[in-house]
C-alpha atoms as a PDB file:
ATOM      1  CA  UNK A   1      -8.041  11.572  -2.743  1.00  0.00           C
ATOM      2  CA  UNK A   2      -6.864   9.580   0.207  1.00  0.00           C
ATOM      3  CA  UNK A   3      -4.610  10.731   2.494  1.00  0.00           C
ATOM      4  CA  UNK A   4      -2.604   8.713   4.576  1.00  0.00           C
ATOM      5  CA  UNK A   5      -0.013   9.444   7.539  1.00  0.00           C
ATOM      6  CA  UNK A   6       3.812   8.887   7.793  1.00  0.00           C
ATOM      7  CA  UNK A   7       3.328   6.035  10.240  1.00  0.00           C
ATOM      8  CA  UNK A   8       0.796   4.472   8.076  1.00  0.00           C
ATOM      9  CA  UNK A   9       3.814   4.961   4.659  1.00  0.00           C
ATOM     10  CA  UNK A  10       6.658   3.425   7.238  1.00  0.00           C
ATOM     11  CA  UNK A  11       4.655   0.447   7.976  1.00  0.00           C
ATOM     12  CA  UNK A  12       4.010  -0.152   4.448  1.00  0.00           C
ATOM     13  CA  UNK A  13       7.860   0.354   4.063  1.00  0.00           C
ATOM     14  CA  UNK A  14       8.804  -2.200   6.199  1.00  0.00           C
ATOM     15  CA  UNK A  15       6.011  -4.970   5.162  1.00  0.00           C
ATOM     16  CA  UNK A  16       7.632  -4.005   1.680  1.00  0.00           C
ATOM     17  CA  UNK A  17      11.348  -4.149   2.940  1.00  0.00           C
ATOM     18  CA  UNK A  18      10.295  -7.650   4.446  1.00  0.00           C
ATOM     19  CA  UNK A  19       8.718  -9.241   1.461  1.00  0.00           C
ATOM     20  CA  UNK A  20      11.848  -7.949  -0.449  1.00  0.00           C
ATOM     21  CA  UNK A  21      14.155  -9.430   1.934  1.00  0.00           C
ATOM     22  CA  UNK A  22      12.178 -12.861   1.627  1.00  0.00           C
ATOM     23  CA  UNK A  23      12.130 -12.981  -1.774  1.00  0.00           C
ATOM     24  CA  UNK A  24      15.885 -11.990  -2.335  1.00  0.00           C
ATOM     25  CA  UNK A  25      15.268  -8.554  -3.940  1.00  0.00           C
ATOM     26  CA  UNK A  26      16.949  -5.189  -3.299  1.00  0.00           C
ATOM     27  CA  UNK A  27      15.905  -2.746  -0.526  1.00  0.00           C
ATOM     28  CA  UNK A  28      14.529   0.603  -1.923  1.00  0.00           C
ATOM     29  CA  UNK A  29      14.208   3.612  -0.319  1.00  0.00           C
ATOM     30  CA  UNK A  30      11.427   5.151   1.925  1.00  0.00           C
ATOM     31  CA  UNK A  31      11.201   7.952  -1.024  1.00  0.00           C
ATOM     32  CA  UNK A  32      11.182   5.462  -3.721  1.00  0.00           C
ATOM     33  CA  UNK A  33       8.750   3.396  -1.803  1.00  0.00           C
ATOM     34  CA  UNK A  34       6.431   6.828  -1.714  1.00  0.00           C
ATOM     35  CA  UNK A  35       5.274   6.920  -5.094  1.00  0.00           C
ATOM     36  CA  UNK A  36       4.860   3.190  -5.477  1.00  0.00           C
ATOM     37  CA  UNK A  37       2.762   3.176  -2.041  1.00  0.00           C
ATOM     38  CA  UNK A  38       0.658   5.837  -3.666  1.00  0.00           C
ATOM     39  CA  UNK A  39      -0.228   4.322  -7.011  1.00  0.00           C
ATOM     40  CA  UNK A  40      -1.062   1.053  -4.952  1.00  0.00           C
ATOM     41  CA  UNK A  41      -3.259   3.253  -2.946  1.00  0.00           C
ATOM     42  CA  UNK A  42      -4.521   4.192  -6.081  1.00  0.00           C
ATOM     43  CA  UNK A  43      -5.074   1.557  -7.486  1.00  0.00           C
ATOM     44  CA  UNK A  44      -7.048  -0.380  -5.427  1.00  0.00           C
ATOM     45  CA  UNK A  45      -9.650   2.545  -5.184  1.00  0.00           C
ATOM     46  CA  UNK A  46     -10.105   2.394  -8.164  1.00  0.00           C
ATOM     47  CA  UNK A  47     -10.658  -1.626  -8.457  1.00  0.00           C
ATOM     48  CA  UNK A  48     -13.778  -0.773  -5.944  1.00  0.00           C
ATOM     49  CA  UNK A  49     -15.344   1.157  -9.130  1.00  0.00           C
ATOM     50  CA  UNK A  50     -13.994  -0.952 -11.721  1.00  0.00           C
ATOM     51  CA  UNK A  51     -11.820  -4.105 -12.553  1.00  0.00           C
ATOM     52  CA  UNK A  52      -8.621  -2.835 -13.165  1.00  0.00           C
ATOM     53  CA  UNK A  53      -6.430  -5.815 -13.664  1.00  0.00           C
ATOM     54  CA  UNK A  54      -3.240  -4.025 -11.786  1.00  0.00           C
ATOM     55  CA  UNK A  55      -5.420  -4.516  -8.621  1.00  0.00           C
ATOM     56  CA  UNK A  56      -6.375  -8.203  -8.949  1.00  0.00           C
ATOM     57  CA  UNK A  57      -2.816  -8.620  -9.218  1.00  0.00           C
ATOM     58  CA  UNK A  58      -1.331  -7.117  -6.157  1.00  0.00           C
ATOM     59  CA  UNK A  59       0.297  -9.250  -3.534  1.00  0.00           C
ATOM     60  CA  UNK A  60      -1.981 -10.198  -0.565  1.00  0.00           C
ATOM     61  CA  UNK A  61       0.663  -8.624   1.661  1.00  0.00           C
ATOM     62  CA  UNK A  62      -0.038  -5.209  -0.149  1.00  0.00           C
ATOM     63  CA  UNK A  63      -3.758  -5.502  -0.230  1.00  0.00           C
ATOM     64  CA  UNK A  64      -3.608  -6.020   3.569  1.00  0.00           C
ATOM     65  CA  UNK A  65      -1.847  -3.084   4.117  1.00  0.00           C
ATOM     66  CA  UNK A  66      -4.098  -0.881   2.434  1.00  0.00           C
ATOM     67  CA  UNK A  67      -7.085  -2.385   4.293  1.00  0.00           C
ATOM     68  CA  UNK A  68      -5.540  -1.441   7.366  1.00  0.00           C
ATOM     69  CA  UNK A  69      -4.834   2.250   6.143  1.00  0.00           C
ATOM     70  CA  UNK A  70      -8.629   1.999   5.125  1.00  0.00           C
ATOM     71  CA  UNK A  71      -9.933   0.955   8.302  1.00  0.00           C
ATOM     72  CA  UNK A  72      -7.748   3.506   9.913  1.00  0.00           C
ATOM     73  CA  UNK A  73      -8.440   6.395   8.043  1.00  0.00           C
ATOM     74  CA  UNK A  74     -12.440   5.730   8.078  1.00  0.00           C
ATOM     75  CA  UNK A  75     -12.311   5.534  12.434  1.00  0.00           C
ATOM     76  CA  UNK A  76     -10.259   8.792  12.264  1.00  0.00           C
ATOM     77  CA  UNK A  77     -13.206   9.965  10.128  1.00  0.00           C
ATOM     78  CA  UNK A  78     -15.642   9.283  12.390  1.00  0.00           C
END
């Protein structure tokens, strides 16, 4: 399980909100955004133990994002 903080979800949000507004899409909302932040979280977890072909597909923008969370949540572990 990884956990992640509110701050950490909104600033996914909005890198999400941005790439949507660039790319002529519809906003969702920050509880829609929730369970689709999660499964990315999942996701790419789980391309560290295997390769799982939703991972190698997820927008560098994305990946980035969880990196951050990563590095973030491993210097709060410390």
């Amino acid at each position: 399980m990884l956990l992640y903080t509110e701050k950490q979800l909104e600033k996914a949000y909005r890198i999400d909100c941005k790439a949507r507004t660039k790319t002529g899409e519809a906003w969702i909302t920050l509880e829609e955004f929730r369970p689709l932040y999660e499964d990315l979280l999942e996701h790419f977890m789980n391309a560290y133990n295997a390769d799982d072909i939703l991972a190698a597909n997820l927008p560098e923008y994305l990946i980035d994002s969880v990196n951050e969370l990563l590095e973030t949540t491993i210097t709060l572990d410390k």
